[in-house]
N, C-alpha and C. Protein backbone atom coordinates (compact mmCIF):
# COMPACT_ATOMS: atom_id res chain seq x y z
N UNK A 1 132.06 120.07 127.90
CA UNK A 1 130.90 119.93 128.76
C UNK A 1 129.65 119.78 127.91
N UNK A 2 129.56 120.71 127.32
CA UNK A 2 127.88 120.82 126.22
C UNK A 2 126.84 119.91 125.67
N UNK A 3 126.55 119.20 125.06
CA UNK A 3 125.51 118.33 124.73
C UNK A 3 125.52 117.07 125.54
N UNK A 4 126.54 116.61 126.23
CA UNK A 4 126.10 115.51 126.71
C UNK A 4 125.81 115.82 128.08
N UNK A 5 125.94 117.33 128.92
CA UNK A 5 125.59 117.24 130.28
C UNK A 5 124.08 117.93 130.14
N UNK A 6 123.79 118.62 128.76
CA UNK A 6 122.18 119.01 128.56
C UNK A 6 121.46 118.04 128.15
N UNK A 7 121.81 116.68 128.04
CA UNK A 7 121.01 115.52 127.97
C UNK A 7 120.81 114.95 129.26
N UNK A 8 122.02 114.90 129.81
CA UNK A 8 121.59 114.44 130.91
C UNK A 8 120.75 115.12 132.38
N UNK A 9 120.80 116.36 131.79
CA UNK A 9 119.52 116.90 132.40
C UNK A 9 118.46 116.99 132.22
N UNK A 10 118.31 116.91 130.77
CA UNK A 10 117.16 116.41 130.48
C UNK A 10 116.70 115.47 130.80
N UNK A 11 116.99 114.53 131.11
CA UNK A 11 117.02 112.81 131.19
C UNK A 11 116.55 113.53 132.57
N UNK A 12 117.02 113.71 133.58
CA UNK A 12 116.66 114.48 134.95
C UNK A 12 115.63 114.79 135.11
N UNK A 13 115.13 115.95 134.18
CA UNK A 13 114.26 116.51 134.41
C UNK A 13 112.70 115.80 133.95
N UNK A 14 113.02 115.26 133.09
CA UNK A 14 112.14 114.19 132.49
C UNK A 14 111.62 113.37 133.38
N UNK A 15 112.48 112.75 134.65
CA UNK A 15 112.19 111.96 135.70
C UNK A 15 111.53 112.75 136.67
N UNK A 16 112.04 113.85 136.85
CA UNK A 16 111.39 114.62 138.11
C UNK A 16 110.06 114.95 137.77
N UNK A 17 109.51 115.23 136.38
CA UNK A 17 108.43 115.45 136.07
C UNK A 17 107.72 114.27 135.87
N UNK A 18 107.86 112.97 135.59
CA UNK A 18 107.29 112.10 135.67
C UNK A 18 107.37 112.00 137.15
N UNK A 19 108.00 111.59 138.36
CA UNK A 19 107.77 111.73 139.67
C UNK A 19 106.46 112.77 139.99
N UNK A 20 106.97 114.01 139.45
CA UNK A 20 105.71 115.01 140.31
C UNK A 20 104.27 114.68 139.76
N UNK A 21 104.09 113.87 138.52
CA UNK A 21 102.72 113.67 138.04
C UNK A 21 102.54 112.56 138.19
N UNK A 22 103.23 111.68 138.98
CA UNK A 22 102.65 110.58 139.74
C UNK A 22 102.50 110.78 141.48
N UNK A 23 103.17 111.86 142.01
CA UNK A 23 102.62 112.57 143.00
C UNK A 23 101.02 113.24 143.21
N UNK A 24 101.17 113.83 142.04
CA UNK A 24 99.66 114.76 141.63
C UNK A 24 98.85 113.64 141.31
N UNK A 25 98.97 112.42 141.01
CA UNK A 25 98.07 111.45 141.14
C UNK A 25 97.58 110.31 141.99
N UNK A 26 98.37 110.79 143.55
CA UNK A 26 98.27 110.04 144.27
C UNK A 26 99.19 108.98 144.71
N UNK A 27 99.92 108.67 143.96
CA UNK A 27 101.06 107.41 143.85
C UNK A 27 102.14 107.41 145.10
N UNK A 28 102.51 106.59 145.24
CA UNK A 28 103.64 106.59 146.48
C UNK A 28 104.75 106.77 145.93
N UNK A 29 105.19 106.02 144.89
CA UNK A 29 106.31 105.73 144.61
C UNK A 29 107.53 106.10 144.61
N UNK A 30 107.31 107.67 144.06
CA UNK A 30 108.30 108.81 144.55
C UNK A 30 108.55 109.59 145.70
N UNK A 31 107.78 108.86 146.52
CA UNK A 31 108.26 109.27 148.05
C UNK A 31 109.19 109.08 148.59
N UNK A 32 110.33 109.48 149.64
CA UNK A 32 110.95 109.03 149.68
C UNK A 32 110.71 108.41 151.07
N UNK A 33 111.55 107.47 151.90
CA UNK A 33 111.26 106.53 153.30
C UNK A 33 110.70 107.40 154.22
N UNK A 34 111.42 108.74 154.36
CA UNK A 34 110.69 109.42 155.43
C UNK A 34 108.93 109.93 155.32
N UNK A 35 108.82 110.34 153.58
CA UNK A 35 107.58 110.92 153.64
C UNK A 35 106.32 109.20 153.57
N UNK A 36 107.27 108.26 153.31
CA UNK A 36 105.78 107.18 153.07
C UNK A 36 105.84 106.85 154.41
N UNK A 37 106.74 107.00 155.26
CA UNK A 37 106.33 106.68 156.58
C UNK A 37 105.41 107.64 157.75
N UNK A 38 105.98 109.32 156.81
CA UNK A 38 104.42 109.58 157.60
C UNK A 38 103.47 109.41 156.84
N UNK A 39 103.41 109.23 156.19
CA UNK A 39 101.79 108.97 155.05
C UNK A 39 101.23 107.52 155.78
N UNK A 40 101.87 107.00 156.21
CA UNK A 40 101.79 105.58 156.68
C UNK A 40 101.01 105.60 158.02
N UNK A 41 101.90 106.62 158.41
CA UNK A 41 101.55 106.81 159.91
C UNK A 41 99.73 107.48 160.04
N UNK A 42 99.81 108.59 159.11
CA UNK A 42 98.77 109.16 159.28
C UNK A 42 97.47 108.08 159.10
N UNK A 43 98.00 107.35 157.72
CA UNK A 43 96.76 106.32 157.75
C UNK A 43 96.26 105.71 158.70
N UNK A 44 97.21 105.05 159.20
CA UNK A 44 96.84 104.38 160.22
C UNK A 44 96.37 105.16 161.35
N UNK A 45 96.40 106.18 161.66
CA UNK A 45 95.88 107.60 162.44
C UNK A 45 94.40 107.09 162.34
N UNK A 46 94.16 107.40 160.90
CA UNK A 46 92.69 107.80 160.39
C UNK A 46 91.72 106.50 160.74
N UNK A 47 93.11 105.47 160.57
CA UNK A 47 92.01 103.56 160.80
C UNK A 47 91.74 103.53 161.87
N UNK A 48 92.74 104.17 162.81
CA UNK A 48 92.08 103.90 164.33
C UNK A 48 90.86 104.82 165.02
N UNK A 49 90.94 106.00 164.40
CA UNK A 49 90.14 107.10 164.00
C UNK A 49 88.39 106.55 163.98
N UNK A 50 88.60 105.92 162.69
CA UNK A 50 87.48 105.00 162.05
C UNK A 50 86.67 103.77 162.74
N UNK A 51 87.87 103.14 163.58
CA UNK A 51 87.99 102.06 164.33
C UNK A 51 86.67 102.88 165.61
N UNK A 52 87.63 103.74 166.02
CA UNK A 52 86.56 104.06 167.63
C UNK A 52 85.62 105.19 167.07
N UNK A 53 85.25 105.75 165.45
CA UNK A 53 83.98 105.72 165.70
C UNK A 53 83.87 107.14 165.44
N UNK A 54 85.43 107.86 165.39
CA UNK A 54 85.39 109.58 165.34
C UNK A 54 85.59 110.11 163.56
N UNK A 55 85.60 111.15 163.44
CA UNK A 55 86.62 111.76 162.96
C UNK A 55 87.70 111.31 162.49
N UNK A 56 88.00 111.60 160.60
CA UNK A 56 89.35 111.29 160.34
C UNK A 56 89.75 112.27 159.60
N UNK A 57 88.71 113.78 159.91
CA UNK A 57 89.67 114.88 159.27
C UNK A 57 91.28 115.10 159.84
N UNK A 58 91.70 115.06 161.00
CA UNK A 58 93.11 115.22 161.05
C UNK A 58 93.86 114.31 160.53
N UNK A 59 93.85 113.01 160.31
CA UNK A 59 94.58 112.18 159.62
C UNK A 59 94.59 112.81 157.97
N UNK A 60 93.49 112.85 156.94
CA UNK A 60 93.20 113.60 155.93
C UNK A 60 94.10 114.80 155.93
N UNK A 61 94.27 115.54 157.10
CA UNK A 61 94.83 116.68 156.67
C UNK A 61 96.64 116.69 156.91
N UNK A 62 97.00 115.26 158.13
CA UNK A 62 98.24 115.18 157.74
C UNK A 62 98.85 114.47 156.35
N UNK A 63 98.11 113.67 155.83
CA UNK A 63 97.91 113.10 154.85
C UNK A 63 98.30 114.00 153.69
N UNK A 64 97.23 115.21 153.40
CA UNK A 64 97.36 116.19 152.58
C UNK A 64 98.58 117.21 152.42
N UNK A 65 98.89 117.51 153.91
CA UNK A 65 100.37 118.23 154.43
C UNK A 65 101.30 117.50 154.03
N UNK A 66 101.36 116.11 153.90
CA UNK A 66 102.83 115.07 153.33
C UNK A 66 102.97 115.39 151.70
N UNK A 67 101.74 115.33 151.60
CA UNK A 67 101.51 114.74 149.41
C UNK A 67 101.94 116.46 149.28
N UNK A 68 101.67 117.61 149.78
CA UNK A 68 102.44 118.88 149.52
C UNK A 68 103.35 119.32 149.86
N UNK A 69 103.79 118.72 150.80
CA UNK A 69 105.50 118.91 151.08
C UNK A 69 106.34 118.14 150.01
N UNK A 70 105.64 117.05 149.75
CA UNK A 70 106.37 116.42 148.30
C UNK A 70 106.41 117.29 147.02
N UNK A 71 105.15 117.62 146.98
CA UNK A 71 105.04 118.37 145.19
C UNK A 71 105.90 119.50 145.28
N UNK A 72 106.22 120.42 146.44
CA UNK A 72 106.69 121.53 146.88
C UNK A 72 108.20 120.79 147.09
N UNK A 73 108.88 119.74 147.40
CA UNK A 73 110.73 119.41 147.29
C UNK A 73 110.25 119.41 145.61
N UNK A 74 109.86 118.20 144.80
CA UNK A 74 109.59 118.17 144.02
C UNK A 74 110.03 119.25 142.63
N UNK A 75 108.64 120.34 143.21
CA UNK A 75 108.81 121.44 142.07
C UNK A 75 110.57 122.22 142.08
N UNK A 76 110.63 122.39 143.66
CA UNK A 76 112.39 122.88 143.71
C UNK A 76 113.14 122.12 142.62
N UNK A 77 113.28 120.87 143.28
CA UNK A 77 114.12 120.20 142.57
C UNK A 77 114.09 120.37 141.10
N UNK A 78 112.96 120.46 140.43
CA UNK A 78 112.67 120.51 139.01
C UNK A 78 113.46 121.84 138.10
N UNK A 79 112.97 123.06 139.00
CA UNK A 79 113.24 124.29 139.34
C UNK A 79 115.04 124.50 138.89
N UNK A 80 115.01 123.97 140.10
CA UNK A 80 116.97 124.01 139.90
C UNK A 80 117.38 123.01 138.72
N UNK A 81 116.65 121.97 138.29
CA UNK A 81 117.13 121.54 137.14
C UNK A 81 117.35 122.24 135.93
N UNK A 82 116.01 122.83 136.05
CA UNK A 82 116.02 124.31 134.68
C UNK A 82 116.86 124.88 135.11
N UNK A 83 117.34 125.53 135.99
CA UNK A 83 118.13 126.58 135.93
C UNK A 83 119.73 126.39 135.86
N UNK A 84 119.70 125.22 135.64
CA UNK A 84 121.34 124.56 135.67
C UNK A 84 120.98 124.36 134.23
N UNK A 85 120.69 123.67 133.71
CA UNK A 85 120.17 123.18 132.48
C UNK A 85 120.43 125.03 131.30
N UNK A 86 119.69 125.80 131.80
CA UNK A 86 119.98 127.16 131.17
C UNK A 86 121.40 127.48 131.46
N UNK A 87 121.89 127.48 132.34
CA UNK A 87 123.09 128.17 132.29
C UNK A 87 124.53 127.10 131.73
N UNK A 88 124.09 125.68 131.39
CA UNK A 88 124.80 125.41 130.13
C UNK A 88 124.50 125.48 129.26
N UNK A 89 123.33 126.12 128.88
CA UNK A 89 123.20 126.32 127.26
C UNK A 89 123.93 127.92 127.16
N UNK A 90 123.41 128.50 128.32
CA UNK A 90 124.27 129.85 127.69
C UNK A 90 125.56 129.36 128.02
N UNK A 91 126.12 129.15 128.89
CA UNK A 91 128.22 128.72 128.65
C UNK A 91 128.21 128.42 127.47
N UNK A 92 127.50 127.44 126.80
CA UNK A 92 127.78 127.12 125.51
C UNK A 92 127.62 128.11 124.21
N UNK A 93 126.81 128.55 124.36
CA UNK A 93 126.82 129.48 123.55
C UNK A 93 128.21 130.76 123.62
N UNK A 94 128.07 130.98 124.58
CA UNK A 94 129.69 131.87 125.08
C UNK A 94 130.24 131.55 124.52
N UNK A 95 130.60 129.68 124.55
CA UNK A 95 132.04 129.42 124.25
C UNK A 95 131.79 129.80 122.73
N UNK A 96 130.63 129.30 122.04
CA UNK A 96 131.02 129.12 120.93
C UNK A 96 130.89 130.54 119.99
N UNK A 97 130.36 131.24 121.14
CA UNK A 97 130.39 132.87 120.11
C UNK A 97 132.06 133.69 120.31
N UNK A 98 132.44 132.87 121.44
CA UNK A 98 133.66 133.47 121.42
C UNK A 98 134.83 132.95 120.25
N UNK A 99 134.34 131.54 119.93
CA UNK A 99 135.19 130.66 119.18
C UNK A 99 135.05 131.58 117.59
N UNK A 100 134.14 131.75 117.44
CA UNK A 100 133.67 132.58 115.96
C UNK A 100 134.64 133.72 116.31
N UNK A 101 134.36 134.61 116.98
CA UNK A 101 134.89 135.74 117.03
C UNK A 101 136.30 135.77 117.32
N UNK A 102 136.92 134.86 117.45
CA UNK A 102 138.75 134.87 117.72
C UNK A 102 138.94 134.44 116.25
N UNK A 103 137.91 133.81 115.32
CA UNK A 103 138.30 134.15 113.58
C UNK A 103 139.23 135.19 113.29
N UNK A 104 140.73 135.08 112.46
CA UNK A 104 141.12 136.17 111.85
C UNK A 104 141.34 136.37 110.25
N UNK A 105 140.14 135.41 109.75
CA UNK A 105 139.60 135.93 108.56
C UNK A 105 138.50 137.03 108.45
């Protein structure tokens, strides 16, 4: 199992953190269909909003509620990457402190 499944979490995690700091900058890209479609929706909330003349704090604030429900799957996801990611480095280490220690020199 060892070095090549802690690369490829890395490789993982590397992405998820590039995702969440193009989240934190506004970007769509890492959204997935459901959240750009309410982001979509809300906009267009706010244009029609704009259109007759009111108010586009509630659009703004569903707007804001989408981009943090993202950073918040986001950070999970990241989250559980570390923590999978740690617990093959310690298996590995197990294995290999056990491998030393079955030495019968």
């Amino acid at each position: 199992m060892g070095n090549s499944e802690i690369r490829r979490l890395d490789r993982e995690i590397h992405k998820t953190t590039k995702k969440l700091e193009a989240v934190q900058r506004g970007e769509w890209w890492p959204l997935t269909s459901r959240e750009r479609l309410d982001m979509a929706r809300a906009m267009a909330g706010g244009a029609r909003s704009v259109h007759r003349g009111r108010s586009t704090a509630g659009a703004e604030d569903r707007m804001d509620s989408v981009g943090s429900a993202v950073e918040r799957r986001l950070n999970a996801e990241l989250s559980a990457l570390h923590g999978e990611r740690q617990r093959l480095i310690t298996e590995a280490a197990r294995a290999k402190a056990a491998k030393k220690s079955s030495r019968w020199f």
